[in-house]
Protein backbone atom coordinates (compact mmCIF):
# COMPACT_ATOMS: atom_id res chain seq x y z
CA UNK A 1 22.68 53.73 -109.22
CA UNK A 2 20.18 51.24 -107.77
CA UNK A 3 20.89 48.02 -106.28
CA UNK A 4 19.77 44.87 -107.97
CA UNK A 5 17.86 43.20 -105.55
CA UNK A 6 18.08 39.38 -104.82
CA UNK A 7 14.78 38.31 -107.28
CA UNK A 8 16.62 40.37 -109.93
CA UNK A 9 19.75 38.40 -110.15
CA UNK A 10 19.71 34.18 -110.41
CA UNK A 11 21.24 32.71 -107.24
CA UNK A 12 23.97 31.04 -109.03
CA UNK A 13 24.65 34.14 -110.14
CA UNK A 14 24.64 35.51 -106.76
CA UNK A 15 26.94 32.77 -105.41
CA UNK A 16 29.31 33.68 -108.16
CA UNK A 17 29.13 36.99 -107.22
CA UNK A 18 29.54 36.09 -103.46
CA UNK A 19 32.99 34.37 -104.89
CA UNK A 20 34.17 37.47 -106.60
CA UNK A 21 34.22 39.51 -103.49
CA UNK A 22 36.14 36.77 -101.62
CA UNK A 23 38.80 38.00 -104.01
CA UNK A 24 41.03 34.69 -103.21
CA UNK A 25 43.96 35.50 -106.01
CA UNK A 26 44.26 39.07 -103.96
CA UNK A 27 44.45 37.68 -100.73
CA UNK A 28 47.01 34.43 -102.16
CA UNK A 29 49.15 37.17 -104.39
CA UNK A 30 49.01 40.17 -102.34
CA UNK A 31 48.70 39.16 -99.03
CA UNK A 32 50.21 36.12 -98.15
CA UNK A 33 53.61 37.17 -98.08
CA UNK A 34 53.40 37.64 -94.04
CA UNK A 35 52.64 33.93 -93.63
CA UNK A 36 55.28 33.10 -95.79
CA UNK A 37 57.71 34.93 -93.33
CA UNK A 38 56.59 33.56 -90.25
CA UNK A 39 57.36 30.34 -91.97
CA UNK A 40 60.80 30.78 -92.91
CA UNK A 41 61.61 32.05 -89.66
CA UNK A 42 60.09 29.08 -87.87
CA UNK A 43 63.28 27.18 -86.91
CA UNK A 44 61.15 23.90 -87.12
CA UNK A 45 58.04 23.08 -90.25
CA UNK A 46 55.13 20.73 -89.76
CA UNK A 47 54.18 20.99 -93.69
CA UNK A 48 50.78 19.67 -93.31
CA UNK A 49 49.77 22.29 -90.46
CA UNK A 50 51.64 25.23 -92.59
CA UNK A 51 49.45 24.47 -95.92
CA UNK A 52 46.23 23.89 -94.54
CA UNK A 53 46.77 27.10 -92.06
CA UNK A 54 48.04 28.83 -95.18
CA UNK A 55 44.68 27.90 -96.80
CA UNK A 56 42.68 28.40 -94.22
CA UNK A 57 43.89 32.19 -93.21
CA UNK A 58 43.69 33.58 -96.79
CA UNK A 59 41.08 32.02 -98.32
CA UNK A 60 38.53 31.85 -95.44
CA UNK A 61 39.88 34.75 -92.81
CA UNK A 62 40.97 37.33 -94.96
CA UNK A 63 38.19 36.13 -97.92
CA UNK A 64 35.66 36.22 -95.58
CA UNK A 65 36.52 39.65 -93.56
CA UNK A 66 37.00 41.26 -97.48
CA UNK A 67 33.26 40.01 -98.36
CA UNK A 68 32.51 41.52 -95.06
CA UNK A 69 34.12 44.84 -95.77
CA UNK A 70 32.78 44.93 -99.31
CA UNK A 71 28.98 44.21 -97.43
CA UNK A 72 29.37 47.65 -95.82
CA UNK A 73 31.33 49.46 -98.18
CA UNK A 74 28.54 48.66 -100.84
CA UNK A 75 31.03 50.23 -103.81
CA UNK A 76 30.05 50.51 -107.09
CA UNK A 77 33.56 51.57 -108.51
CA UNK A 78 36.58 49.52 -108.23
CA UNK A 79 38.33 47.69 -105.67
CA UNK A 80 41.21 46.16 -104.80
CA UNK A 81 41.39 43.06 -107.20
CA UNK A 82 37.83 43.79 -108.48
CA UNK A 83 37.84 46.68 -111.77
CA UNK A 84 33.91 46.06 -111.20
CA UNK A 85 32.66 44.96 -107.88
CA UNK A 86 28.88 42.92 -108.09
CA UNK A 87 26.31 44.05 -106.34
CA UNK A 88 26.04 42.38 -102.54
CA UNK A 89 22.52 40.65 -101.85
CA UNK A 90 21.53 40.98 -97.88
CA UNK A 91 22.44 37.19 -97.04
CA UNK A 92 26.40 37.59 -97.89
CA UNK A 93 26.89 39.51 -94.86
CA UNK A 94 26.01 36.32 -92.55
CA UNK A 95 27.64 34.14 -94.93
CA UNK A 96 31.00 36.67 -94.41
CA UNK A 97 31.01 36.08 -90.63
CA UNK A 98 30.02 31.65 -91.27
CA UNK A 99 33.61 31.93 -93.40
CA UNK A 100 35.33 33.83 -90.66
CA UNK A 101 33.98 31.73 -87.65
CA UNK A 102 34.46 28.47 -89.85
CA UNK A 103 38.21 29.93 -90.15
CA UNK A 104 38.04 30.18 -86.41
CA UNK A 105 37.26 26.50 -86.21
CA UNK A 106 40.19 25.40 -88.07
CA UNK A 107 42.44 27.43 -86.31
CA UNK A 108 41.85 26.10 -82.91
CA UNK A 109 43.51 23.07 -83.54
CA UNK A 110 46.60 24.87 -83.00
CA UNK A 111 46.27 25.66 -79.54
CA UNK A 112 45.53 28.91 -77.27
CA UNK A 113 47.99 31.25 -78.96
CA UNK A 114 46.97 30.50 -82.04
CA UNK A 115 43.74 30.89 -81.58
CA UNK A 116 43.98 34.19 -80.45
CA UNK A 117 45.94 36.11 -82.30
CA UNK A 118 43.48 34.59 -84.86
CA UNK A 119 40.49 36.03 -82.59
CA UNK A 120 42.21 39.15 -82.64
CA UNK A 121 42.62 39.27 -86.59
CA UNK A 122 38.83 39.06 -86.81
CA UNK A 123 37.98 41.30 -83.92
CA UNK A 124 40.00 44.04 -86.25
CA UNK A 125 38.22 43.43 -89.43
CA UNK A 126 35.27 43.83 -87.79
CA UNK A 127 35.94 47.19 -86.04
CA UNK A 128 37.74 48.18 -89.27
CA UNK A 129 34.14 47.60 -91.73
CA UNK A 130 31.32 47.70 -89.04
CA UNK A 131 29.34 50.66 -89.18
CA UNK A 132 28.76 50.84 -85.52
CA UNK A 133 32.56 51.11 -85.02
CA UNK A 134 34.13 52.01 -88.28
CA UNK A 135 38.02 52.33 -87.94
CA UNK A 136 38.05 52.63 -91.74
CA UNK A 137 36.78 56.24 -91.45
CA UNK A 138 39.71 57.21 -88.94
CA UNK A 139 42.91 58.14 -91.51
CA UNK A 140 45.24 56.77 -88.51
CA UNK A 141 43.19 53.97 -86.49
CA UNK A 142 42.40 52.41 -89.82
CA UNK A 143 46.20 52.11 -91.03
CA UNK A 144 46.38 50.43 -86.89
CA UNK A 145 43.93 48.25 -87.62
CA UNK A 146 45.52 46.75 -91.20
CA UNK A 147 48.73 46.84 -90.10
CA UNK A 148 47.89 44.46 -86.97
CA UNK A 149 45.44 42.27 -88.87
CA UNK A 150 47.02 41.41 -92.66
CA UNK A 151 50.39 42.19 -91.45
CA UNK A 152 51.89 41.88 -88.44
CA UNK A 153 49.48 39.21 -86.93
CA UNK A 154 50.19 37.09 -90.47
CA UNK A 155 53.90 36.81 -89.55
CA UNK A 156 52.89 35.51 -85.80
CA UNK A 157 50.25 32.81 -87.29
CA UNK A 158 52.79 31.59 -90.27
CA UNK A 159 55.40 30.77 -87.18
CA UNK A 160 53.15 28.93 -85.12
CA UNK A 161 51.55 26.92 -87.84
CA UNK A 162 55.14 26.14 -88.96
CA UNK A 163 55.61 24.60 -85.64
CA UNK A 164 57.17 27.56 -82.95
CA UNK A 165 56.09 28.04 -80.22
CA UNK A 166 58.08 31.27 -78.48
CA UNK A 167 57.82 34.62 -79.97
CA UNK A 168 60.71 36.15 -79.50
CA UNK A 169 61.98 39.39 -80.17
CA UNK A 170 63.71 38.73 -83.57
CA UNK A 171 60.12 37.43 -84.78
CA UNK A 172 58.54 40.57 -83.64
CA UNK A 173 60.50 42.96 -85.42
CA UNK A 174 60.22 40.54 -88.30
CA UNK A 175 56.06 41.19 -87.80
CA UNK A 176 56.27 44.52 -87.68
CA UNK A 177 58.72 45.06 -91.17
CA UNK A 178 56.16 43.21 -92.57
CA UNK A 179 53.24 45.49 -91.41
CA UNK A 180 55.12 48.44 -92.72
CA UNK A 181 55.80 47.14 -95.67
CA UNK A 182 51.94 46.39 -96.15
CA UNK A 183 50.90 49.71 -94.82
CA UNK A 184 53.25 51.32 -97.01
CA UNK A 185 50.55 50.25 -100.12
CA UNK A 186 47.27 51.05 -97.90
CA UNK A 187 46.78 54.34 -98.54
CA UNK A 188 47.70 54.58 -102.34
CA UNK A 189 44.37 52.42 -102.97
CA UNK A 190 42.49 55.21 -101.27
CA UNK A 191 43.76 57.95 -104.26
CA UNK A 192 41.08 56.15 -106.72
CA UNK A 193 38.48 54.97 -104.61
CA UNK A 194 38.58 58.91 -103.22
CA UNK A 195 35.18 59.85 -104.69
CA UNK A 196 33.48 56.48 -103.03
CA UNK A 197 35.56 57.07 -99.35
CA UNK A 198 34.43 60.60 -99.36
CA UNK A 199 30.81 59.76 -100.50
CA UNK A 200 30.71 57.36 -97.54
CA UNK A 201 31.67 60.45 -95.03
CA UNK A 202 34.91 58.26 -94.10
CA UNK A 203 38.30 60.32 -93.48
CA UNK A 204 40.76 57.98 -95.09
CA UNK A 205 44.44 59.10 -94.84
CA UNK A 206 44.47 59.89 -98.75
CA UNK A 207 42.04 62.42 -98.50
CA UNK A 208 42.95 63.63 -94.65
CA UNK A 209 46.61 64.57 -96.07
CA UNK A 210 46.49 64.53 -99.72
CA UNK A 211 48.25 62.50 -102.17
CA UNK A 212 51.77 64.20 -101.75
CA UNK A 213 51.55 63.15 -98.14
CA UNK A 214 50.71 59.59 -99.40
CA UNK A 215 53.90 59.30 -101.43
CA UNK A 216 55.67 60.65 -98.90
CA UNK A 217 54.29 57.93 -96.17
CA UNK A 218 55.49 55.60 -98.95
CA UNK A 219 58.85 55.96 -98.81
CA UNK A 220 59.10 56.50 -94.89
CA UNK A 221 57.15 53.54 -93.81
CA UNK A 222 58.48 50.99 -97.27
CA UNK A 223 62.08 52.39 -95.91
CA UNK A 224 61.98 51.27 -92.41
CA UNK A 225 60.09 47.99 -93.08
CA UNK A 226 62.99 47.23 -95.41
CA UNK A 227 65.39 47.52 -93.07
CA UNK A 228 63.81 46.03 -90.22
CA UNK A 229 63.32 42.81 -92.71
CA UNK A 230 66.58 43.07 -94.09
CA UNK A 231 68.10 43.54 -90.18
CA UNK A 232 66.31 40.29 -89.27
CA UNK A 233 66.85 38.11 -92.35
CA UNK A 234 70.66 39.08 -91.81
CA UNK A 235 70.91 37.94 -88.52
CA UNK A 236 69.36 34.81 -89.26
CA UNK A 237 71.19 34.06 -92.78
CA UNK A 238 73.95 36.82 -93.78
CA UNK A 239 73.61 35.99 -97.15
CA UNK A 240 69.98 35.90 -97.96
CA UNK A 241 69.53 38.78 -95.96
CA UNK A 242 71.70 41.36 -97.97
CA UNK A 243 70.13 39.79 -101.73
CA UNK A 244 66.71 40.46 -99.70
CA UNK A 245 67.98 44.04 -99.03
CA UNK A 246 69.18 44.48 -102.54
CA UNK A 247 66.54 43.52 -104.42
CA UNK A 248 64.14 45.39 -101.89
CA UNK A 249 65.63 48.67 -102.63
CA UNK A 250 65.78 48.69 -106.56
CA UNK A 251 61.99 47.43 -106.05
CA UNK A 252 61.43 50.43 -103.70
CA UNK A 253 63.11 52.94 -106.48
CA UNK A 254 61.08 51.35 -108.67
CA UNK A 255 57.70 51.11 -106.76
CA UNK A 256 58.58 54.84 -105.69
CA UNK A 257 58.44 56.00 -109.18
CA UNK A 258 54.87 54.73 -110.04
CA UNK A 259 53.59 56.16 -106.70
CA UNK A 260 53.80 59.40 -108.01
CA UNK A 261 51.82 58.55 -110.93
CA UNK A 262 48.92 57.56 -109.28
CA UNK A 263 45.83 59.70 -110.11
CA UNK A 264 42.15 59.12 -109.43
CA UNK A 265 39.75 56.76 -111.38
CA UNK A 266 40.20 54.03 -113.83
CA UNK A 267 44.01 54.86 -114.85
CA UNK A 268 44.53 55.44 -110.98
CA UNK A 269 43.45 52.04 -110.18
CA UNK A 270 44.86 50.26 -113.26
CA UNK A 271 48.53 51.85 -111.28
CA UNK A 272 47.73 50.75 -107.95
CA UNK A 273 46.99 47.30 -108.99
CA UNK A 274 50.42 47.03 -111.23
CA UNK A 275 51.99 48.64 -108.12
CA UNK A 276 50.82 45.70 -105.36
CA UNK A 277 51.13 42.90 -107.70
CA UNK A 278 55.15 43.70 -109.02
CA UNK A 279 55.96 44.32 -104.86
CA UNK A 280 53.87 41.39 -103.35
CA UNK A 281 54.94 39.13 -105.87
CA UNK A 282 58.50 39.90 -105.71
CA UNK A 283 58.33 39.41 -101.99
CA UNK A 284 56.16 36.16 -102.31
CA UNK A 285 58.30 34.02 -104.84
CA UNK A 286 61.53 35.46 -102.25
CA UNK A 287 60.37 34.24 -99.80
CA UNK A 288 58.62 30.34 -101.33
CA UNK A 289 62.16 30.02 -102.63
CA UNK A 290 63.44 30.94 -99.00
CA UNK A 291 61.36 28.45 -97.39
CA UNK A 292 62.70 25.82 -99.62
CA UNK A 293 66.16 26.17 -99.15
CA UNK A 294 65.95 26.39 -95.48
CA UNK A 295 62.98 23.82 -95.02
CA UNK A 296 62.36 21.43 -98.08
CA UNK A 297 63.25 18.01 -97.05
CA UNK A 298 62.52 14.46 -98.51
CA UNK A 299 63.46 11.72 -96.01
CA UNK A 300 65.27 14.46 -94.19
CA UNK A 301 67.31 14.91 -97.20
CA UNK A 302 67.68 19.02 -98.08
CA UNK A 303 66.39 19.18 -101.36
CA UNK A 304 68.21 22.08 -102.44
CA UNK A 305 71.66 22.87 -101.26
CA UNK A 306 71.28 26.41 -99.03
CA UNK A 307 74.53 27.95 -99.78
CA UNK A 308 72.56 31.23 -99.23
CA UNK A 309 71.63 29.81 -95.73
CA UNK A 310 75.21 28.99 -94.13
């Protein structure tokens, strides 16, 4: 199919399309639920810092390294949170890294560590999309590279813009559930875009083991995120922490059971999609509702009794 080339297409249209591929209500729905973690677990919250970091991460970091992804990827069938993904004009790829380094910018206001872990967020998207490096094509270094970036490195920049400082242990293990859990999703997108992936030479893990071996990475790496969440949320708040671990496993039966159905193509994708929105949402409006009962205050005042926090 050829490319429409920049003369061909208006450039408010192009700026629209530019938009699309930012795909800001997949990054907000589906990916912000690591953020939201670090958050909770901060035992301090500097509101203003947490919302505009919040912002700034998932609408200009991970919006910007998506654009960049979708530069080289160049697909023409669907994507995650795009059915039909626009063509991408020749100047979106600089205007991909101006969002990412802009990000950057922000980000430095919150000191060293903070700005590095944020440095080393973008230093993985890029290794993950760029041609000249292309972790995406690697069925193992590419599920590395996600897992770091979206997941685990999410958790660590939600606790420091809360306000914390020290990364201890309990936080780590926290980060790495939460990259699990994420992971746990990754490959299933690759069972419909396997025509594109293969077309594209790279050697996703959907297509290096097959989809039985997909399923079956499901349930291992869903299971122990779970229960390295649930561990942590249950030493920090007993009660929370075993309604976390309830309503993560009838999710997980539930989840399981669509895995299975996922084939290749436009049903395949419609699946996947229903899939990341009923498990990221779930874990999203936990964990806004956690972060309320442990840190909503007016004039120091808890605005919500936390029975599920003593």
């Amino acid at each position: 199919m050829r490319t429409p080339k920049s003369r061909d297409i208006g450039p408010a249209i192009q700026l629209w399309h530019f938009l699309l591929h930012l795909r800001w209500h997949y990054q907000l729905f589906i990916l912000s639920g690591g953020f939201l973690l670090g958050g909770f677990l901060s035992s301090s919250f500097t509101s203003t810092s947490f919302i505009i970091q919040f912002f700034n991460v998932h609408l200009l970091l991970f919006g910007g390294a998506t654009a960049y992804n979708s530069y080289w990827d160049k697909d023409e069938g669907a994507i995650g949170g795009l059915r039909n993904p626009p063509p991408m004009q020749g100047w979106m790829h600089p205007a991909s890294v101006l969002l990412q380094f802009l990000s950057l910018t922000i980000a430095c206001s919150l000191g060293i560590a903070y700005t590095a872990i944020f440095l080393a967020s973008i230093f993985l998207f890029w290794g993950y999309s760029s041609p000249m490096v292309r972790w995406k094509g690697s069925p193992i270094i590419s599920l590395i590279a996600i897992g770091i970036s979206t997941g685990f490195n999410a958790v660590l920049l939600g606790y420091v813009a809360a306000g914390s400082h020290i990364l201890s242990p309990i936080i780590l293990v926290a980060a790495l559930g939460v990259a699990l859990i994420l992971l746990s999703l990754y490959p299933i997108s690759q069972i419909y875009q396997h025509k594109e992936d293969q077309a594209r030479g790279d050697r996703t893990f959907a297509i290096t083991f097959g989809s039985s071996a997909v399923q079956t990475f499901f349930r291992i790496a869903y299971s122990l995120g779970l229960t390295m969440l649930s561990g942590v949320l249950i030493w920090e708040h007993v009660r929370l922490g075993v309604l976390f671990a309830g309503i993560g496993v009838i999710v997980g039966v539930i989840t399981n059971k669509k895995v299975q159905l996922v084939e290749d193509g436009e049903k395949g994708y419609q699946k996947v999609m229903q899939i990341k929105y009923g498990l990221s949402l779930a874990f999203v409006f936990f964990l806004i509702i956690a972060i309320l009962l442990k840190h909503g205050q007016i004039n120091g005042i808890p605005i919500i009794q936390n029975w599920l926090l003593r």
